[in-house]
Protein backbone atom coordinates (compact mmCIF):
# COMPACT_ATOMS: atom_id res chain seq x y z
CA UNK A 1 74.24 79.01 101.85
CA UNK A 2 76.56 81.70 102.87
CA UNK A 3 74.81 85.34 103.43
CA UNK A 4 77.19 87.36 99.98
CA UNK A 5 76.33 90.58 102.11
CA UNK A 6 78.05 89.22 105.12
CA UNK A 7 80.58 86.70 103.38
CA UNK A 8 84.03 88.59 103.34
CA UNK A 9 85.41 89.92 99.87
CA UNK A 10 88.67 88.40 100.00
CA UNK A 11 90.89 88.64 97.41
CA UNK A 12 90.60 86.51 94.40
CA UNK A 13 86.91 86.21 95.44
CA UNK A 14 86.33 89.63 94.11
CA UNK A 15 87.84 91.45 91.43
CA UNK A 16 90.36 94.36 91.65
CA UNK A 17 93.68 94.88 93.04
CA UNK A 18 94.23 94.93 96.89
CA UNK A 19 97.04 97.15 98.50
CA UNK A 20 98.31 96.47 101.81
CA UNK A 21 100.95 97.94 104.09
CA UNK A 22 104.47 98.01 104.72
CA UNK A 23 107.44 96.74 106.76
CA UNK A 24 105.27 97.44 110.21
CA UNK A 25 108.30 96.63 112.33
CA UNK A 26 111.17 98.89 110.51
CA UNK A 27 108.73 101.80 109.80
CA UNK A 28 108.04 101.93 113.85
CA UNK A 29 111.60 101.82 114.92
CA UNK A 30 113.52 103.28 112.22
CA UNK A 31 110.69 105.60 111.11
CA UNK A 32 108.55 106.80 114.09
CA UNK A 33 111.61 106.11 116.70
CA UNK A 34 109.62 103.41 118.47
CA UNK A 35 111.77 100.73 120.68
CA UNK A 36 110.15 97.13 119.59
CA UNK A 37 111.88 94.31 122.26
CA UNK A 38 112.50 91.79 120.02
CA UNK A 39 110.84 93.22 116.63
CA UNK A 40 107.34 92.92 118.21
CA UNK A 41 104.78 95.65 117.38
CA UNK A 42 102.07 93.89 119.34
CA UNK A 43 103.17 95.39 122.48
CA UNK A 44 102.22 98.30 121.42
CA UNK A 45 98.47 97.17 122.24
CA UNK A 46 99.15 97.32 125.46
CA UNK A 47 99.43 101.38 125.84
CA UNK A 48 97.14 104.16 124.59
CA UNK A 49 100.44 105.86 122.94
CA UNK A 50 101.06 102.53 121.54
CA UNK A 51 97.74 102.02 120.20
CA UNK A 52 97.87 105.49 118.78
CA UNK A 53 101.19 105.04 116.91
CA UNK A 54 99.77 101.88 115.48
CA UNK A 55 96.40 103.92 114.07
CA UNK A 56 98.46 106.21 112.95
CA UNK A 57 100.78 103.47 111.07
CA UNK A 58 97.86 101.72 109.54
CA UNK A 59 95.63 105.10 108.71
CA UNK A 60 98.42 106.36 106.46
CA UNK A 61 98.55 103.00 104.49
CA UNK A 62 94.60 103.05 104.14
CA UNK A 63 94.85 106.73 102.64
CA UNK A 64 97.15 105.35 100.01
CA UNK A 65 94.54 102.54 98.78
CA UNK A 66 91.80 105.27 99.14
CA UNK A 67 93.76 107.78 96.87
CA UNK A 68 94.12 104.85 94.46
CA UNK A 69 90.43 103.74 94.80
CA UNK A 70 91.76 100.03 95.49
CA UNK A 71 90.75 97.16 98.57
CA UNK A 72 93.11 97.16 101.64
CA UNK A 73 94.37 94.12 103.51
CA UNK A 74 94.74 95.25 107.51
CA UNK A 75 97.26 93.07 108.49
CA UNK A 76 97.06 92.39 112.38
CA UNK A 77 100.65 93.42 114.21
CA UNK A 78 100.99 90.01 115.48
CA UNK A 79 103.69 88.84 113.63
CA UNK A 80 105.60 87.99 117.54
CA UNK A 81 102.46 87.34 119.41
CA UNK A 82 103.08 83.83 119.59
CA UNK A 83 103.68 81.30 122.71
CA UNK A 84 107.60 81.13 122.29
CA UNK A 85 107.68 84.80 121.89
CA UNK A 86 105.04 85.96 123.95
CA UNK A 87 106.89 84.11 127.10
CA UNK A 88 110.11 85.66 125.95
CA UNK A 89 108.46 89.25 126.39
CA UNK A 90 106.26 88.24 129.44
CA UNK A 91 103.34 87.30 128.41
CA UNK A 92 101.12 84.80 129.97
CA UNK A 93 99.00 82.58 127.12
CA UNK A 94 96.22 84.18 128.99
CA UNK A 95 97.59 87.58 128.04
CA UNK A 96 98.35 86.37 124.22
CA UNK A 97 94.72 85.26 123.83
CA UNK A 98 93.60 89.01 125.37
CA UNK A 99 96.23 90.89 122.51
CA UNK A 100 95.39 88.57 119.84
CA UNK A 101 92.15 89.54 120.09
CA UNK A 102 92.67 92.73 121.01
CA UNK A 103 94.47 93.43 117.17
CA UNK A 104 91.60 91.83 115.69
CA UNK A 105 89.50 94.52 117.75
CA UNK A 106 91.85 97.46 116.36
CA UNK A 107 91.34 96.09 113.14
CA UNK A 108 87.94 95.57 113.13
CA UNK A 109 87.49 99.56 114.61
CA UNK A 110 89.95 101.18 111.34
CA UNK A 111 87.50 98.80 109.17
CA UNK A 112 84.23 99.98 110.62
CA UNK A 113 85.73 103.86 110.49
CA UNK A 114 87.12 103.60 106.50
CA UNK A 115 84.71 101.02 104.93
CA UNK A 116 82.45 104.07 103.41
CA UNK A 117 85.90 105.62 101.55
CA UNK A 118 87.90 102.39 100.71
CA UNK A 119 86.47 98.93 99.92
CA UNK A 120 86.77 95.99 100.55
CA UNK A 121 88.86 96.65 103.94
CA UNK A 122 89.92 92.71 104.78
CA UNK A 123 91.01 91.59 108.57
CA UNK A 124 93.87 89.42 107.83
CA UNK A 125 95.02 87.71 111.58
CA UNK A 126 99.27 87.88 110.71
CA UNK A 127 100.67 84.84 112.17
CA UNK A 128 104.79 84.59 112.06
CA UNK A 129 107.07 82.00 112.22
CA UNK A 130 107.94 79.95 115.61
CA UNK A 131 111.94 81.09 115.36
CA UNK A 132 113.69 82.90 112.90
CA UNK A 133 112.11 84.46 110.13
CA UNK A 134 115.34 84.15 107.83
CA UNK A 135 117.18 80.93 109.54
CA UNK A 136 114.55 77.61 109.86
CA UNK A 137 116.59 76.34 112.88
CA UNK A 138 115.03 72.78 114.15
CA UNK A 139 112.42 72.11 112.35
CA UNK A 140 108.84 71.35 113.90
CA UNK A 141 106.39 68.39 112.24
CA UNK A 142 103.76 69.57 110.84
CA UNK A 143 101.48 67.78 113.07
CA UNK A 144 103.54 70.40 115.84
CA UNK A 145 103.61 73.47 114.16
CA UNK A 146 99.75 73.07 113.88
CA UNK A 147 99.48 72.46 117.37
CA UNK A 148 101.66 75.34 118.73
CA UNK A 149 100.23 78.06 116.08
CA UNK A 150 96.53 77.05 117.20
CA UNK A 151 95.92 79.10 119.84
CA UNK A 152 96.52 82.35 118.39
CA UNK A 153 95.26 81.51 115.09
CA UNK A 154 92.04 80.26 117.06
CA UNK A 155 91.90 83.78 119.03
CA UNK A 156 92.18 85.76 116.21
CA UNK A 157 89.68 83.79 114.52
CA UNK A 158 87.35 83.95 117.36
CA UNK A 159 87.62 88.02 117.34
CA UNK A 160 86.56 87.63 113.70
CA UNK A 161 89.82 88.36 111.37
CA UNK A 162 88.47 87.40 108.08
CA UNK A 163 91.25 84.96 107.12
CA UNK A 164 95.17 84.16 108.58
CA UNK A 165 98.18 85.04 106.70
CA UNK A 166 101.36 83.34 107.66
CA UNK A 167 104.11 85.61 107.02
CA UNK A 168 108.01 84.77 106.74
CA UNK A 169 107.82 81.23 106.46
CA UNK A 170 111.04 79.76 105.69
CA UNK A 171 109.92 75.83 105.53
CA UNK A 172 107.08 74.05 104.86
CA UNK A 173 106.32 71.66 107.56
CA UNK A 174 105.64 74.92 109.48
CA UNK A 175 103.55 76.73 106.66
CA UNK A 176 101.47 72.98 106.35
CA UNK A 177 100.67 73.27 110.11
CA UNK A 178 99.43 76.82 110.11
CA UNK A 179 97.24 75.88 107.10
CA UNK A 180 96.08 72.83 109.13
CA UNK A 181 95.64 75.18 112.23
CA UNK A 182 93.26 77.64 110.27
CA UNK A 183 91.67 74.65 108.37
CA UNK A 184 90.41 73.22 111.96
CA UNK A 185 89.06 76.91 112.73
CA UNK A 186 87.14 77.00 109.36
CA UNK A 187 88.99 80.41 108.31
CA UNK A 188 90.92 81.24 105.14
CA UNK A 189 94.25 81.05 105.08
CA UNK A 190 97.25 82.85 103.00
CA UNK A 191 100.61 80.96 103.24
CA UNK A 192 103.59 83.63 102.73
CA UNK A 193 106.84 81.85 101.67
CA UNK A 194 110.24 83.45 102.33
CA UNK A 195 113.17 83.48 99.88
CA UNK A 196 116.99 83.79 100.03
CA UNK A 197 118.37 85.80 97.09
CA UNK A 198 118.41 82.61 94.79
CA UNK A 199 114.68 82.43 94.82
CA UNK A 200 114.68 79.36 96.95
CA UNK A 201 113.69 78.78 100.35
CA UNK A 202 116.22 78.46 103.22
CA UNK A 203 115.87 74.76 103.57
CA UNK A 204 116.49 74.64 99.91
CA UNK A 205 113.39 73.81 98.98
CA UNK A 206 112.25 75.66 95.45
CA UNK A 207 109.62 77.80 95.90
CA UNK A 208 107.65 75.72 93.55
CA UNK A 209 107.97 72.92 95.34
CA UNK A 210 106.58 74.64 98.67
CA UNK A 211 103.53 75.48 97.05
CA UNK A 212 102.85 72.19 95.23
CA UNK A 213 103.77 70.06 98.82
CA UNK A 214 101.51 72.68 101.18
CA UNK A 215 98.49 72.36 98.22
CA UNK A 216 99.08 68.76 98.06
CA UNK A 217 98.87 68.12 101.79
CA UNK A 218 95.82 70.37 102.30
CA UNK A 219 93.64 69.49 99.43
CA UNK A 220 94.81 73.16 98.21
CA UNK A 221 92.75 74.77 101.56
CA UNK A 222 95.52 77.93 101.35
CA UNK A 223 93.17 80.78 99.64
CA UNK A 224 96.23 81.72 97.97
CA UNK A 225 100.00 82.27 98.31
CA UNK A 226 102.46 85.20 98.88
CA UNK A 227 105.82 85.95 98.31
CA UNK A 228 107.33 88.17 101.12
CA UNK A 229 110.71 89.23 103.14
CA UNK A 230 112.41 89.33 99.64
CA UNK A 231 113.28 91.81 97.34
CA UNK A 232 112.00 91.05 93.72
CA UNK A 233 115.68 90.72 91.76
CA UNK A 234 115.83 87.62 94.33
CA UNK A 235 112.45 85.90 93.05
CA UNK A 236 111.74 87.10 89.86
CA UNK A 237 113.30 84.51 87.83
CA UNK A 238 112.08 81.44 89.27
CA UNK A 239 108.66 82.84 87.82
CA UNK A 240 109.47 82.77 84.53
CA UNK A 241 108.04 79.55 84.29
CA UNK A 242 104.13 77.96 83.19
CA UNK A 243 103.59 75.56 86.05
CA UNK A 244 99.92 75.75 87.65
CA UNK A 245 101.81 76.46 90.80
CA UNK A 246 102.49 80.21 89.82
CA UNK A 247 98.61 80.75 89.83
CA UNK A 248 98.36 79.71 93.28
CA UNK A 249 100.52 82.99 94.23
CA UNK A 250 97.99 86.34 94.48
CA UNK A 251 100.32 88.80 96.77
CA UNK A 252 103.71 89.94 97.06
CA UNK A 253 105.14 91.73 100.35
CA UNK A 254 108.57 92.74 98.71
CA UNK A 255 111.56 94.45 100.63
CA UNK A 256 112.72 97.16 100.01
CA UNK A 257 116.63 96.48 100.04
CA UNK A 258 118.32 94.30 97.74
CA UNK A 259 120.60 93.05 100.65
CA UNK A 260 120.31 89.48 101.36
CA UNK A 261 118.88 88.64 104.79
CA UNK A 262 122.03 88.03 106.73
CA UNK A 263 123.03 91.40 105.20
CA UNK A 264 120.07 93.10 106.65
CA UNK A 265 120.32 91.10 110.13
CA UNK A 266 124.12 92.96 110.23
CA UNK A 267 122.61 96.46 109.14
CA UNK A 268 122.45 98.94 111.59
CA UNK A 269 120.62 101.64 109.68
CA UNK A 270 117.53 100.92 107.13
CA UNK A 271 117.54 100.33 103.55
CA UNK A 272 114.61 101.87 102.17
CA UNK A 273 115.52 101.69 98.37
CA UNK A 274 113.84 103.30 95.61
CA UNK A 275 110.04 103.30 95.93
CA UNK A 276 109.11 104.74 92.38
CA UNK A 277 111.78 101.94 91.30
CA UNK A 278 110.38 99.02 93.52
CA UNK A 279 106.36 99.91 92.26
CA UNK A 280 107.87 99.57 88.61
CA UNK A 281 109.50 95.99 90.62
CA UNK A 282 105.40 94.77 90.87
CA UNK A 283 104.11 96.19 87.82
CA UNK A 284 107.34 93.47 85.65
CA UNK A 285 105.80 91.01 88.66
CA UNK A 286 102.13 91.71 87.75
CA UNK A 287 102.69 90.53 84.51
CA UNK A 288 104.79 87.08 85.44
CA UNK A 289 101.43 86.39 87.87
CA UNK A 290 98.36 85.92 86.38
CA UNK A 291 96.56 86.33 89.81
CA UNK A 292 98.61 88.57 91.93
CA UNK A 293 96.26 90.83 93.34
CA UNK A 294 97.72 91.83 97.14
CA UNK A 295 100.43 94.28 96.48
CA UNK A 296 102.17 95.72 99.95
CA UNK A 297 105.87 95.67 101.16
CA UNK A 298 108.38 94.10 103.91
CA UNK A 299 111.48 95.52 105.57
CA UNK A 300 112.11 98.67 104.67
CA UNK A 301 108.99 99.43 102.87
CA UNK A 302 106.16 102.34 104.39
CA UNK A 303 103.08 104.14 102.89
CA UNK A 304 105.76 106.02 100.11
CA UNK A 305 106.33 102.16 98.72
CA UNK A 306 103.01 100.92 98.54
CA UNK A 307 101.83 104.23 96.92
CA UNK A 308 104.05 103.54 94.12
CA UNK A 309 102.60 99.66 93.87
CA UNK A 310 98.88 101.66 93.69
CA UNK A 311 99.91 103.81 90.80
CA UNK A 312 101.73 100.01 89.31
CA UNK A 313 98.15 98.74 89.40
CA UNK A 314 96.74 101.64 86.70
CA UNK A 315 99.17 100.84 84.58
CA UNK A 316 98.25 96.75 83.87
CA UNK A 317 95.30 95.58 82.31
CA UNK A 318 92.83 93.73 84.89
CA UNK A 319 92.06 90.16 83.78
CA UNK A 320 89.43 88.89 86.75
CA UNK A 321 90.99 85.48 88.34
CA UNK A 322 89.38 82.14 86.89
């Protein structure tokens, strides 16, 4: 039987909201002025200014979910720290094993500092997509995409991140192998589904559809699923729907912008929208999702965002997942 006082409190195993943070990657550059080859905050690991800017990042998100008295998600900056892009920015798998861990480490030190002012504080070990986050390119199998996303998924999981989340996935066969990846690790997994403006995937696949083929092929292992990389005008009406599938989804990471993504790939400057407007955005979504309970942002989004999705979360009744 598992310990409850060591077992993690992940979300939809507990009740209450959880907040999480923003869009790491555009707050850094656009925000704090920091240069991120290739859109990859885990470098940052790698120097003591870099590791400060990143404490600093994540400690102003935290302060948000303290103010509001609600769980945090610390999401891992490993969204790049994969083989493909790892070898692209130098790094041996040697050295993507060491900074895989070592993000698990950082999270594991905000947890240990915070966990007497904001609870639960969950490691979540990000895991992004092979390519492009917004164009699928050639597709893996899923047999391949398992076997390429193992060895960071398995070096986060060593460190101890309490579960994976898969973030920007634009295709399924990719999504299926990271759930198969975390599956052979024996650590929960969150699948995070990206979404042109239509609501659909980029392959074309319906969102529904994603989530019925990855539960199907799993024997539902995902702990739950996310919508993220979209803004929620894109999304929102696809959910107005009473298939089983939309109580499988229990977080949104919205954008900020309305722009579609090869809008935002052209963009030169950021979009950061309205944030009182986009928290209003979750609290129409927290009513189309019976078990959304992970509320944090995307591109464009910071600590201003996700304190508008806290204050969302005090104004809709909480009905405790079944």
């Amino acid at each position: 039987m598992p310990d409850p006082e060591t077992t993690p409190k992940l979300p939809l195993s507990v009740d209450g909201y959880f907040l999480s943070d923003g869009g790491i990657e555009t707050t850094l550059i656009f925000h704090d002025g920091i240069d991120l080859p290739l859109f990859a905050s885990f470098v940052l690991l790698d120097s003591e200014e870099g590791r400060r800017a990143l404490t600093d990042y994540y400690e102003r998100h935290i302060a948000v979910a303290r103010a509001h008295n609600l769980g945090f998600i610390l999401e891992s900056p490993t969204w790049r720290s994969s083989r493909d892009w790892g070898q692209k920015l130098g790094y041996s798998a040697a050295e993507l094993d060491r900074v895989n861990a070592d993000a698990i480490y950082l999270m594991r030190t905000l947890r240990n500092q915070h966990e007497d002012s904001v609870s639960p504080l969950v490691i979540s070990g990000c895991v992004g997509p092979r390519g492009d986050g917004y164009v699928p390119g050639e597709l893996m199998t899923a047999i391949e995409a398992r076997d390429y996303h193992a060895p960071q998924i398995a070096a986060m999981a060593t460190a101890g991140a309490d579960m994976i989340t898969a973030i920007t996935m634009n295709n399924t066969p990719e999504a299926l192998g990271i759930a198969l990846a975390a599956k052979d690790q024996d650590v929960p997994v969150v699948i995070a589904f990206t979404v042109e403006t239509d609501g659909a995937l980029a392959t074309g696949q319906t969102l529904a559809d994603a989530i019925r083929q990855v539960d199907e092929a799993t024997g539902g292992y995902p702990h739950y699923f996310m919508v993220n990389c979209a803004h929620p005008d894109h999304f929102d009406h696809v959910l107005h729907d009473e298939g089983e599938w939309l109580n499988r989804i229990g977080g949104v990471r919205a954008n900020a912008s309305r722009m579609s993504h090869a809008e935002l790939d052209e963009s030169e400057v950021l979009d950061d929208g309205n944030p009182t407007e986009l928290g209003e955005d979750y609290r129409r979504l927290m009513k189309l999702l019976p078990n959304l309970r992970v509320m944090g942002g995307c591109c464009g989004t910071d600590h201003r965002h996700v304190d508008a999705m806290g204050h969302a979360c005090k104004h809709v009744h909480f009905v405790a997942a079944q």
